[in-house]
C-alpha atoms as a PDB file:
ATOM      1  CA  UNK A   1      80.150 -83.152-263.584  1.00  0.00           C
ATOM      2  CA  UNK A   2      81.551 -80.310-261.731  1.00  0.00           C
ATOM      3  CA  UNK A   3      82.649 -79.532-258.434  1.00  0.00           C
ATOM      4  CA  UNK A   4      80.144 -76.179-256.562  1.00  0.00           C
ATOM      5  CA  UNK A   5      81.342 -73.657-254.406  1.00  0.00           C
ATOM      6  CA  UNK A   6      80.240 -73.892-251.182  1.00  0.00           C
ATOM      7  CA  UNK A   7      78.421 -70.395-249.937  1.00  0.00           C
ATOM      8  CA  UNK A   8      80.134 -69.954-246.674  1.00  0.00           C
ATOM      9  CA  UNK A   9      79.122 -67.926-243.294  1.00  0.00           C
ATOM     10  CA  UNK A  10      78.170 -65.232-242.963  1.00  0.00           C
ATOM     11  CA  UNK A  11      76.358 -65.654-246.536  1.00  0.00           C
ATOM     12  CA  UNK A  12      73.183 -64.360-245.804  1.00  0.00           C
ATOM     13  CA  UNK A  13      71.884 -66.458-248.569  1.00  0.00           C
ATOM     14  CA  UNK A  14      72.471 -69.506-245.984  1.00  0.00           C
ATOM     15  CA  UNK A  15      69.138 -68.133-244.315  1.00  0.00           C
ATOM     16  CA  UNK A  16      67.500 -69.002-247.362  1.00  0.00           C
ATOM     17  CA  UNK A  17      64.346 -71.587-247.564  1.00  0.00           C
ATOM     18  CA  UNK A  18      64.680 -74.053-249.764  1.00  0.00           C
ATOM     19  CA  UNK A  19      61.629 -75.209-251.847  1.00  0.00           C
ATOM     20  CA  UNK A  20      60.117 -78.445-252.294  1.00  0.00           C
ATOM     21  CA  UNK A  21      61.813 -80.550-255.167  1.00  0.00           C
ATOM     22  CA  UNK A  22      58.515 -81.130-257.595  1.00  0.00           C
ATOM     23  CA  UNK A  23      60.406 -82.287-261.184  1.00  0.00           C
ATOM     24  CA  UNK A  24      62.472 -85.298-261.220  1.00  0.00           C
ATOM     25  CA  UNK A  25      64.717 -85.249-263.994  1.00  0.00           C
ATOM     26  CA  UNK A  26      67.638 -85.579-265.443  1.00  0.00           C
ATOM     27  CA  UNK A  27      68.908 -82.188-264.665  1.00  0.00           C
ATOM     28  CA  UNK A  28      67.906 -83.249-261.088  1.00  0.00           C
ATOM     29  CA  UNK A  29      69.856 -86.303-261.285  1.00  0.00           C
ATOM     30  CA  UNK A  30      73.135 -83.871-262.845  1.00  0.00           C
ATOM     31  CA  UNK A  31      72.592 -81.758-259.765  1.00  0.00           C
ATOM     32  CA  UNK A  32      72.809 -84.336-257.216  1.00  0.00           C
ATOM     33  CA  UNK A  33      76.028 -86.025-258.693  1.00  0.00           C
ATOM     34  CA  UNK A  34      77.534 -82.788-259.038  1.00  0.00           C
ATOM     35  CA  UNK A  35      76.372 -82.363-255.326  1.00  0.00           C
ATOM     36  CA  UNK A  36      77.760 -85.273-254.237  1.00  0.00           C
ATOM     37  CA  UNK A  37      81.366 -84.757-255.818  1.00  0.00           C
ATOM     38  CA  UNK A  38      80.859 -81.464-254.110  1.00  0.00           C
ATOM     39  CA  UNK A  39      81.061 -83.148-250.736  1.00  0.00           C
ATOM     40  CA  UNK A  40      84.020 -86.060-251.691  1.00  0.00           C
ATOM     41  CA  UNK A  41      85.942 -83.113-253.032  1.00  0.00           C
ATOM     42  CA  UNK A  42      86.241 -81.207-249.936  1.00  0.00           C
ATOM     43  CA  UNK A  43      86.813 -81.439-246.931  1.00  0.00           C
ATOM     44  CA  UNK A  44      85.646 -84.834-244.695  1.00  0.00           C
ATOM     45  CA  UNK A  45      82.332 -84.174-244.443  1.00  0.00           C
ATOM     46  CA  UNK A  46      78.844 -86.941-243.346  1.00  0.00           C
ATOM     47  CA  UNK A  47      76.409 -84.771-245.094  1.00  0.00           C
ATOM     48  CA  UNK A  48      75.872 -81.511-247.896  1.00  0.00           C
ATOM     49  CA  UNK A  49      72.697 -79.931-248.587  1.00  0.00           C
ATOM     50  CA  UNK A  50      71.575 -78.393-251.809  1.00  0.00           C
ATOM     51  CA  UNK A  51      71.136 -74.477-250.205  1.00  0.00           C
ATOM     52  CA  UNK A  52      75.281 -74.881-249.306  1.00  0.00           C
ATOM     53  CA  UNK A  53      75.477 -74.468-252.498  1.00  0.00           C
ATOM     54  CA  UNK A  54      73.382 -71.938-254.104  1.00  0.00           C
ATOM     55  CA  UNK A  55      70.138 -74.223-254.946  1.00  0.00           C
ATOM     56  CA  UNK A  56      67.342 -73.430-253.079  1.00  0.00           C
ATOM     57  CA  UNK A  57      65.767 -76.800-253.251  1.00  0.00           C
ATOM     58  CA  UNK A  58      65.221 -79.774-250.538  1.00  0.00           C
ATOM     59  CA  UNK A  59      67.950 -81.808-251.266  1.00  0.00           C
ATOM     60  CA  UNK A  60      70.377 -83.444-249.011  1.00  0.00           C
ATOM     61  CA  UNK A  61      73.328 -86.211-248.738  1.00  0.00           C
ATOM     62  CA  UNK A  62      73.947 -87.917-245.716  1.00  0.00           C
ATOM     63  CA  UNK A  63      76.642 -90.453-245.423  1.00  0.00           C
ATOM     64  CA  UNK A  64      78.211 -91.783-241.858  1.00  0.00           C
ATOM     65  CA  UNK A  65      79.281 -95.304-243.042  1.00  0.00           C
ATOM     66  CA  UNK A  66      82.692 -94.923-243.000  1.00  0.00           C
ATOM     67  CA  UNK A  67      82.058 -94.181-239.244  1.00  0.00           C
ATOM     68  CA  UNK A  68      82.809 -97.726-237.718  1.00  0.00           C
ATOM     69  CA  UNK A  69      80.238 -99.495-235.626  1.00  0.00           C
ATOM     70  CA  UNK A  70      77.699 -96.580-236.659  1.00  0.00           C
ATOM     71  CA  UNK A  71      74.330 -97.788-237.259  1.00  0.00           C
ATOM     72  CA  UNK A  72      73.477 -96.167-240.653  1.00  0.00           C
ATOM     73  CA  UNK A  73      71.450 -96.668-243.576  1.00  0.00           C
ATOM     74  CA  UNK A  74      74.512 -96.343-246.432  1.00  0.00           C
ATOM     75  CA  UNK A  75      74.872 -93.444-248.452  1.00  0.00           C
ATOM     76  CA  UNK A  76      71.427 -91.422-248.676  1.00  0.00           C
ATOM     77  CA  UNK A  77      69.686 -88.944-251.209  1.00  0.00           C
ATOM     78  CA  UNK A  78      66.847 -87.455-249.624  1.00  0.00           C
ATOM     79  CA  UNK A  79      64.830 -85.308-251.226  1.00  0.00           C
ATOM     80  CA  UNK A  80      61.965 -83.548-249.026  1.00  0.00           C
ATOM     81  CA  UNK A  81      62.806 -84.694-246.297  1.00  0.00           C
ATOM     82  CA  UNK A  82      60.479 -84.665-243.893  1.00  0.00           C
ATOM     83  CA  UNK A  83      60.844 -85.897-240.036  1.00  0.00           C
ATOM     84  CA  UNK A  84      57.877 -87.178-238.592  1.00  0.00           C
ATOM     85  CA  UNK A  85      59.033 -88.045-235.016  1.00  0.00           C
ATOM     86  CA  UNK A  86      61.869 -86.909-232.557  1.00  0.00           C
ATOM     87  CA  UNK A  87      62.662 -88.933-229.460  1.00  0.00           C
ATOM     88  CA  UNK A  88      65.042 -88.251-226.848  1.00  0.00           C
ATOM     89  CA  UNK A  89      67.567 -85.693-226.786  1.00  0.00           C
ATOM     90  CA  UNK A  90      71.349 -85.503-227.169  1.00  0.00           C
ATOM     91  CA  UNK A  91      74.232 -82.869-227.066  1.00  0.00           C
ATOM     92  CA  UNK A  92      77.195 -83.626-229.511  1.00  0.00           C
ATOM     93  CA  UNK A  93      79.440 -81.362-231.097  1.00  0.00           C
ATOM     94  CA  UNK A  94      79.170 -80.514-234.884  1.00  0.00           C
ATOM     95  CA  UNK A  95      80.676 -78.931-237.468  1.00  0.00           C
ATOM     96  CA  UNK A  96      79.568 -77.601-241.371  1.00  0.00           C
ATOM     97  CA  UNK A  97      81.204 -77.155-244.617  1.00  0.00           C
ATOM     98  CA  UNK A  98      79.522 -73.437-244.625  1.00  0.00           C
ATOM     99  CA  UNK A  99      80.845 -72.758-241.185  1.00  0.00           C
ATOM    100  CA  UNK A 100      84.546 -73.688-241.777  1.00  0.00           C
ATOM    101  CA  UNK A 101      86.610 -72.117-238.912  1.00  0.00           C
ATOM    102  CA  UNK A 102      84.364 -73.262-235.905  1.00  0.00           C
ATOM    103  CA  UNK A 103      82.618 -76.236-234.372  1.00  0.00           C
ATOM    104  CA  UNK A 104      79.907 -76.218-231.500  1.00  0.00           C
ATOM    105  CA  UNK A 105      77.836 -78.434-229.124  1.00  0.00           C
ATOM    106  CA  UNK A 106      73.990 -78.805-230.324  1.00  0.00           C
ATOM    107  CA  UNK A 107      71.621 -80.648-228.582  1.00  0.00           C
ATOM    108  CA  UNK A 108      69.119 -82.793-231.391  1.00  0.00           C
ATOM    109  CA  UNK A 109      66.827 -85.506-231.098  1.00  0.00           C
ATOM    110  CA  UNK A 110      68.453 -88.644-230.374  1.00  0.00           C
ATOM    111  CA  UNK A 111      65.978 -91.030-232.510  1.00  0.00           C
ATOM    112  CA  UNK A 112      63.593 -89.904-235.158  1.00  0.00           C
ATOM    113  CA  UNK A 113      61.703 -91.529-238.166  1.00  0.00           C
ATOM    114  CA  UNK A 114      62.175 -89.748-241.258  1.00  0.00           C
ATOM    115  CA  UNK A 115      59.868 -89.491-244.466  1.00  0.00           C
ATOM    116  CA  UNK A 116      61.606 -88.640-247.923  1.00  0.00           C
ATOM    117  CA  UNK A 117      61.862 -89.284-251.425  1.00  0.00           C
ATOM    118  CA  UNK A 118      64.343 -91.281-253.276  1.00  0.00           C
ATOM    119  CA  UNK A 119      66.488 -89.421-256.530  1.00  0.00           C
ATOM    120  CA  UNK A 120      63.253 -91.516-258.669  1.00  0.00           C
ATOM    121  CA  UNK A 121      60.602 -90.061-256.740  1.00  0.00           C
ATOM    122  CA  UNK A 122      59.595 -92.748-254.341  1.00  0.00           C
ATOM    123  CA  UNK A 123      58.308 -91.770-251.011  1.00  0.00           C
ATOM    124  CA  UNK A 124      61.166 -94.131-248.172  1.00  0.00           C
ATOM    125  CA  UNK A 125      60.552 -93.890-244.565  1.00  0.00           C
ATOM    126  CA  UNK A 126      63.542 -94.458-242.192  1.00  0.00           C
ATOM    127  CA  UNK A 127      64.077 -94.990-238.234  1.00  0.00           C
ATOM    128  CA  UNK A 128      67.497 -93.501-237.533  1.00  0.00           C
ATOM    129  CA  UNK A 129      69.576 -92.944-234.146  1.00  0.00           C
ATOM    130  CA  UNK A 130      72.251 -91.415-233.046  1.00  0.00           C
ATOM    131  CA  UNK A 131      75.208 -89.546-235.317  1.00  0.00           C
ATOM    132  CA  UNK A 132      73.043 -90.773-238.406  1.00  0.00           C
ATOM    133  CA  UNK A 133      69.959 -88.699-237.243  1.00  0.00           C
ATOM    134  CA  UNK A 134      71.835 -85.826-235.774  1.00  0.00           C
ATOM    135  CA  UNK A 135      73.202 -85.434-239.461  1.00  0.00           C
ATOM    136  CA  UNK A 136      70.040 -85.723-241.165  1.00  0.00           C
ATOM    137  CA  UNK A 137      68.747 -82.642-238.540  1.00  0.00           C
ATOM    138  CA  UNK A 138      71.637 -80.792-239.449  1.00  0.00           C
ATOM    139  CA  UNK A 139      71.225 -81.127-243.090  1.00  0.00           C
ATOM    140  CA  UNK A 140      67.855 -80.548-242.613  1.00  0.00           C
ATOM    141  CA  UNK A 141      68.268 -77.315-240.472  1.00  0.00           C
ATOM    142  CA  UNK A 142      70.072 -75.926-243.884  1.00  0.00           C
ATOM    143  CA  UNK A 143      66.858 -76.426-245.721  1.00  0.00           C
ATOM    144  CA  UNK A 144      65.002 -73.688-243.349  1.00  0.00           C
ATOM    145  CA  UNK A 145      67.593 -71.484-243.765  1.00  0.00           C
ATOM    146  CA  UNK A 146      68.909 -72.425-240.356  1.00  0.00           C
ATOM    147  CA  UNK A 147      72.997 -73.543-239.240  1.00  0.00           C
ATOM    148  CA  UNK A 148      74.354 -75.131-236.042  1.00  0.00           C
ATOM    149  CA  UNK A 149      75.225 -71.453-235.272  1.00  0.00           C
ATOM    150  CA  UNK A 150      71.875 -71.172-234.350  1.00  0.00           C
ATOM    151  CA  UNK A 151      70.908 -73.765-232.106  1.00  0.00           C
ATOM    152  CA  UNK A 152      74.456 -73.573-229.915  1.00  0.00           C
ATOM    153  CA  UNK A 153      73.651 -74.824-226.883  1.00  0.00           C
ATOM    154  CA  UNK A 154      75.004 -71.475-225.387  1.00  0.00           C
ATOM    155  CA  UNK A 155      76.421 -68.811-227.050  1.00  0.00           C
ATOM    156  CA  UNK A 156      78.953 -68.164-224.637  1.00  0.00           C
ATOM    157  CA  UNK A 157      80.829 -72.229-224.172  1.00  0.00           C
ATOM    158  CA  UNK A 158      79.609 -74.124-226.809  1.00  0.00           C
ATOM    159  CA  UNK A 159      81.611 -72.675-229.997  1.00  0.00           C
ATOM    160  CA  UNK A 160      85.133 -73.902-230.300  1.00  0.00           C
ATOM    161  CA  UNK A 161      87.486 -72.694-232.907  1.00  0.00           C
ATOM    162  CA  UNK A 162      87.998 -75.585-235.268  1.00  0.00           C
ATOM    163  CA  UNK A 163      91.406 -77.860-234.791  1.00  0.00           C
ATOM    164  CA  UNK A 164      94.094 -78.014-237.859  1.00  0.00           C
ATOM    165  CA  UNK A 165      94.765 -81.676-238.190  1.00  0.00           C
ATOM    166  CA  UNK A 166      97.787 -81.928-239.944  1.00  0.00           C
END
């Protein structure tokens, strides 16, 4: 159990592509609890994915339920993640453990069904709307080497430097 550093901007290892998880194991399993205490441990965060963190593998966390009246699917693993259709389109604002100091408007698909595998291998498909599937794109974006940095949707109003709360 151990808590990762978290590679932060302008790493360029961030523009890293993650491969495809093919051995599910126990040191998988290690990795993804360590992964997850990696995102309780810091700070409030819906979602972590592996590349944030040095491991160049398809791995993310996604977690909005403690967002009230969000429809979600509970605390996810997915593991090769895979989206197989985007509807709609939305601008929200984001932020990103790797891009601490800042925050930005992104416009993402506002429905899409998703394809991944669980931490035991098993091949899930899920319909997802709203905040849950504009974290799963986000996490997902980290996975092709890609951050919200780079799908602002200007580069000139849309990045806000991120509020203290104390």
């Amino acid at each position: 159990m151990a808590i990762l550093d978290i590679l932060v901007y302008p790493d360029p290892r961030l523009a890293q592509i993650s491969s495809p998880v093919e051995k599910f194991n126990d040191e998988l399993l290690s990795f993804i609890f360590d992964l997850e205490e990696t995102m309780r441990a810091g700070p409030p965060s819906v979602g972590i994915a592996a590349p944030q963190v040095g491991h160049f593998e398809r791995i993310i966390l996604v977690d909005v339920s403690s967002k009230p009246k969000i429809p979600n699917h509970g605390r996810l693993t997915l593991i090769n993640p895979n989206i197989l259709c985007k509807q709609g389109s939305m601008v929200g604002r984001e932020g990103c453990l790797s891009v601490p100091e800042y925050t930005g408007n992104v416009s993402r698909a506002e429905k899409i069904t998703l394809q991944a595998l669980n931490k035991e291998g098993k091949s899930l498909n899920y319909n997802m709307e709203g905040f849950e599937a504009r974290a799963v794109q986000h996490e997902i974006d980290h996975l092709d080497g890609l951050l919200f940095l780079d799908r602002l949707v200007s580069r000139r109003s849309s990045l806000f430097i991120r509020k203290v709360y104390k």
